[in-house]
N, C-alpha and C. Protein backbone atom coordinates (compact mmCIF):
# COMPACT_ATOMS: atom_id res chain seq x y z
N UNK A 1 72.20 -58.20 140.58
CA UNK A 1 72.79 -58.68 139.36
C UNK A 1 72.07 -58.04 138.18
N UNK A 2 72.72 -58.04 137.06
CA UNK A 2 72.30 -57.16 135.97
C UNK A 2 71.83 -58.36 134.99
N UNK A 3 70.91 -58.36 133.88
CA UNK A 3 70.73 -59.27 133.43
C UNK A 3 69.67 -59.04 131.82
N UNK A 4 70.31 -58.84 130.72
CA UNK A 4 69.62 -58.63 130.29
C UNK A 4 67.95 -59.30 129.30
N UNK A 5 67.14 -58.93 128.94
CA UNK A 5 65.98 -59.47 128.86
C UNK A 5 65.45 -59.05 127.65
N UNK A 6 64.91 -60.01 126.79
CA UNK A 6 64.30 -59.96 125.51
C UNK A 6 63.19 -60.22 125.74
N UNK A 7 62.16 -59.61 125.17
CA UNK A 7 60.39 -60.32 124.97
C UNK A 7 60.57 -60.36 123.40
N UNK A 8 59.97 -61.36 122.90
CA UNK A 8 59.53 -61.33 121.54
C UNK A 8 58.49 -60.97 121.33
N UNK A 9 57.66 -60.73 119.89
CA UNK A 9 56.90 -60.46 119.23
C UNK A 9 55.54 -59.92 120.39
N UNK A 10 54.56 -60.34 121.02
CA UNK A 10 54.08 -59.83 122.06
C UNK A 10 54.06 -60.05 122.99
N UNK A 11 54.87 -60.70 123.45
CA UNK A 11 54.53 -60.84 124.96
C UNK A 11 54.73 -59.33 125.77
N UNK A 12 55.20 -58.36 125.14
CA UNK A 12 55.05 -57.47 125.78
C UNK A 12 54.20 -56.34 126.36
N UNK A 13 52.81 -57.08 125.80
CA UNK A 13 51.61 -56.98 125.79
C UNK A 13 50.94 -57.48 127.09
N UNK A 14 51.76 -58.22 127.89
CA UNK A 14 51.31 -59.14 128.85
C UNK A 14 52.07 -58.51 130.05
N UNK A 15 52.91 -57.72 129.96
CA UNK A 15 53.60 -57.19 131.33
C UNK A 15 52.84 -56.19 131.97
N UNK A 16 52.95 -56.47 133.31
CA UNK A 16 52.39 -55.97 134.61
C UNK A 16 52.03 -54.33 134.36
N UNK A 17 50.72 -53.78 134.61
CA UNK A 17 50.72 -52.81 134.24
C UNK A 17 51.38 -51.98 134.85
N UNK A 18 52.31 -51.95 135.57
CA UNK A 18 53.23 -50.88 136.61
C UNK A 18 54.55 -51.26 135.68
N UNK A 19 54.76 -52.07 134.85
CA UNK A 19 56.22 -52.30 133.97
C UNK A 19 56.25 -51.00 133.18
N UNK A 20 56.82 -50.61 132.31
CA UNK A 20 57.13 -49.85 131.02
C UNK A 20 56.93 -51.18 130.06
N UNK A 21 56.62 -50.91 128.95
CA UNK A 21 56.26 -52.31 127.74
C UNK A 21 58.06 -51.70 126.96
N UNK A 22 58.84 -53.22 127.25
CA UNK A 22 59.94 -52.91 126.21
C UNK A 22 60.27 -54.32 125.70
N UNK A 23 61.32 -54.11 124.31
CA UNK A 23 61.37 -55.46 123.45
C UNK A 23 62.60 -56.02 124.29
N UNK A 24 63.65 -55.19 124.88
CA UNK A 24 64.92 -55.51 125.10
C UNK A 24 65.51 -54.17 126.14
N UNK A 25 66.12 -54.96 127.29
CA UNK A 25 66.31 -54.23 128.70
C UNK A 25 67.39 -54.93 129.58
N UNK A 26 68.28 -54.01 129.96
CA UNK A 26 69.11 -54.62 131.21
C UNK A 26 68.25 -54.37 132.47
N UNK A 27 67.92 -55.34 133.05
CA UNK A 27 67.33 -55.64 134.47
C UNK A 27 68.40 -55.38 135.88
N UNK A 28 68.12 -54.72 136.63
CA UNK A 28 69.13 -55.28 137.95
C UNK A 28 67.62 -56.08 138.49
N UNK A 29 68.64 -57.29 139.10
CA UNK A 29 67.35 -58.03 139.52
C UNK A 29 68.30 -58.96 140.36
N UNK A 30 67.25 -59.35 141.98
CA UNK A 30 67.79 -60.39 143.05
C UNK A 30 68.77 -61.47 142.50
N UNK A 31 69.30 -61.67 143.76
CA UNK A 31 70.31 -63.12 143.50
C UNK A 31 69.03 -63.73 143.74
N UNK A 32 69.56 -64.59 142.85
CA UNK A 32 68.79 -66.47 143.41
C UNK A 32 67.25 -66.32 142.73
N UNK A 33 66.87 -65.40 141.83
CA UNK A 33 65.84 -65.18 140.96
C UNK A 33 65.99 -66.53 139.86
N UNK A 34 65.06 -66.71 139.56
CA UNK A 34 64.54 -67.92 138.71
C UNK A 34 64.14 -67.28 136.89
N UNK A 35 64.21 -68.28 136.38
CA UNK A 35 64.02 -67.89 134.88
C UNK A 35 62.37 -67.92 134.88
N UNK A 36 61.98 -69.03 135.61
CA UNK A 36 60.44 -68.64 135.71
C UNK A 36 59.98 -67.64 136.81
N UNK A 37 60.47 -67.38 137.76
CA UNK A 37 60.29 -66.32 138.95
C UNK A 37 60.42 -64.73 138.10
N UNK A 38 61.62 -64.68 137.02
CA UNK A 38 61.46 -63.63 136.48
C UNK A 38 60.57 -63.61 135.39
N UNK A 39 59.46 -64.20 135.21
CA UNK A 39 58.66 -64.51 134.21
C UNK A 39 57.47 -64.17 134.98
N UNK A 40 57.52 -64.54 136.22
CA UNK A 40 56.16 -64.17 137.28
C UNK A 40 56.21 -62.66 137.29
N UNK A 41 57.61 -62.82 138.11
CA UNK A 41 57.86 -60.76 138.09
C UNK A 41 57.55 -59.89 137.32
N UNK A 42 57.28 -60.29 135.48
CA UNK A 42 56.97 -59.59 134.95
C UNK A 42 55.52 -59.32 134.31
N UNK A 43 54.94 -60.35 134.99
CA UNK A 43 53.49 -60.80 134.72
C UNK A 43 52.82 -61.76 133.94
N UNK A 44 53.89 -61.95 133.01
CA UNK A 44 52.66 -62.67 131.97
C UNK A 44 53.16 -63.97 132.28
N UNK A 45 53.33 -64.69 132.82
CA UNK A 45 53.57 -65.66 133.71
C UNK A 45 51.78 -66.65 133.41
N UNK A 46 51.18 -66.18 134.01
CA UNK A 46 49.92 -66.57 134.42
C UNK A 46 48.81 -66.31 133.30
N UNK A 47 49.56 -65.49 132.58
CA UNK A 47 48.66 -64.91 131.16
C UNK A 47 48.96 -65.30 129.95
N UNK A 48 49.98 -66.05 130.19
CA UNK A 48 50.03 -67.14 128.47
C UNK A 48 51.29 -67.95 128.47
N UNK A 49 51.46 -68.67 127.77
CA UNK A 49 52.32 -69.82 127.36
C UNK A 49 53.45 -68.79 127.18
N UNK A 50 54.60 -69.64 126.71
CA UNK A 50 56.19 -68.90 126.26
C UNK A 50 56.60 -69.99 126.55
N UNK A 51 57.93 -69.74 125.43
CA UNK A 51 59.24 -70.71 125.81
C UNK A 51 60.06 -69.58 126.55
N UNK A 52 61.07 -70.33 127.32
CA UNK A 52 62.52 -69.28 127.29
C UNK A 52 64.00 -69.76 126.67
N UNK A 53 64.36 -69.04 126.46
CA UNK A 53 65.77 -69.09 126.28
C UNK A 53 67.15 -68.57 127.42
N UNK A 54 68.08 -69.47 127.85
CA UNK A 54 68.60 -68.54 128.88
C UNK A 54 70.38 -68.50 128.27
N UNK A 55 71.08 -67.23 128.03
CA UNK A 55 72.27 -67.50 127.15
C UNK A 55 72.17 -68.16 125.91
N UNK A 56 71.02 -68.69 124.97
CA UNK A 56 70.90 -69.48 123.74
C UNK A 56 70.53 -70.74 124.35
N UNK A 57 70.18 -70.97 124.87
CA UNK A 57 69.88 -72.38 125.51
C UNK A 57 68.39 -72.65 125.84
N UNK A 58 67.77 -73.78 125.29
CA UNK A 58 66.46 -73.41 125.75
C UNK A 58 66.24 -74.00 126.76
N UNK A 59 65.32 -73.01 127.85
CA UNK A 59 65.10 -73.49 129.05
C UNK A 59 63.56 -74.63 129.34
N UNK A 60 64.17 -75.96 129.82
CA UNK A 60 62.83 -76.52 129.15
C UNK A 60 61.30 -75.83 130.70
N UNK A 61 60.04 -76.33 130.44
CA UNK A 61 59.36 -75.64 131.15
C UNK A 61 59.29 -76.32 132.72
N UNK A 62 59.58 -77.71 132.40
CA UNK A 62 60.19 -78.39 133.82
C UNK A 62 60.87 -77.30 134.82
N UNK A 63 62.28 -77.02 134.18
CA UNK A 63 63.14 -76.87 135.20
C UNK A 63 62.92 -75.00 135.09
N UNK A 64 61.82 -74.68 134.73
CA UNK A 64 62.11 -72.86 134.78
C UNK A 64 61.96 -72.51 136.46
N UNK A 65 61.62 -73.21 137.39
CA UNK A 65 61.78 -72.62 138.37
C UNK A 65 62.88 -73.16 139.38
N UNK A 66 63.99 -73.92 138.91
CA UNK A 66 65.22 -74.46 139.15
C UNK A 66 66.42 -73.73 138.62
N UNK A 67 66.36 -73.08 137.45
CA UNK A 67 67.12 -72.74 136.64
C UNK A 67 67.61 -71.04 136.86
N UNK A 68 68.83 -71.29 137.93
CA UNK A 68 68.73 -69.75 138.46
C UNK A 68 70.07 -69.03 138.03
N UNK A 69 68.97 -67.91 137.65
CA UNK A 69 69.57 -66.41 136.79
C UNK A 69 71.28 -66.20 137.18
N UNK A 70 71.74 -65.00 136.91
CA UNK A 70 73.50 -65.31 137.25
C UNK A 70 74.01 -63.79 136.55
N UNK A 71 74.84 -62.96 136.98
CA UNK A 71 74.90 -61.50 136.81
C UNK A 71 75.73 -62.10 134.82
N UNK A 72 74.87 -60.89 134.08
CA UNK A 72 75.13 -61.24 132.74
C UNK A 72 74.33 -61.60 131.67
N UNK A 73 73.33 -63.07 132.19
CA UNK A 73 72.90 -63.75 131.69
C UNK A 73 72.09 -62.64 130.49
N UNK A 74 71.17 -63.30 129.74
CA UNK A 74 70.61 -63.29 128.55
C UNK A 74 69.87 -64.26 128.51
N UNK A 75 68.63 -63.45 128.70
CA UNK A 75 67.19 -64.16 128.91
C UNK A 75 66.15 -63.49 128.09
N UNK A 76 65.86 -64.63 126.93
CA UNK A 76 65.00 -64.38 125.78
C UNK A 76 62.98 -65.19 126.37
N UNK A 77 62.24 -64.59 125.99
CA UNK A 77 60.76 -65.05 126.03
C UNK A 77 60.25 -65.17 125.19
N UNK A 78 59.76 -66.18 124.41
CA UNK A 78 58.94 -66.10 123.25
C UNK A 78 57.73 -67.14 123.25
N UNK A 79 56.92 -65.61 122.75
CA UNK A 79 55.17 -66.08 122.92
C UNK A 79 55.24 -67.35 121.53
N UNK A 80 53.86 -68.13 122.01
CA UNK A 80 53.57 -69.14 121.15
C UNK A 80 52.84 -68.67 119.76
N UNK A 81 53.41 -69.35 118.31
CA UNK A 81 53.09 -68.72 117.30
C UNK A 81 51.95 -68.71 117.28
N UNK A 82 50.77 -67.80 116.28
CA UNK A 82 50.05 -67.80 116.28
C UNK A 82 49.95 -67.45 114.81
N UNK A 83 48.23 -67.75 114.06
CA UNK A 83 48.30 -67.91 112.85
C UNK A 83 47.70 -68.83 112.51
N UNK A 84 47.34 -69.03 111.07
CA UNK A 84 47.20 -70.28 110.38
C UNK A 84 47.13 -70.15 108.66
């Protein structure tokens, strides 16, 4: 399934060093992949906080590993603000 994928501001800083670092990408990626499974896949999973978004919808952090992907979708990541 094809699926495309947004990182915001840095999280693209956090992907697997075998990735390419991009803001916005069509993925082919498994059936039955997870919004958090594709969050592992890309590494930064384990390396910092994020919300997601899946189609405009926010995915809450409960159900990210319930919440499965679908040829099309639009799957946004965004790192936690930072600042003060």
């Amino acid at each position: 399934m094809k699926v495309n994928v947004r990182l915001m501001g840095w999280l693209r800083e956090f992907l697997r060093s075998d990735i390419e670092k991009f803001d916005d990408k069509d993925l082919e990626l498994a059936d039955g992949l997870t919004v958090g499974g594709l969050a592992d896949e890309l590494g930064f999973r384990a390396e910092t906080e994020f919300m997601a978004m899946r189609n405009g919808t926010h995915v809450k952090p409960e159900v990210l590993d319930t919440t499965v992907l679908a040829d099309g979708d639009v799957v946004i990541y965004v790192p936690p603000l930072k600042g003060g």
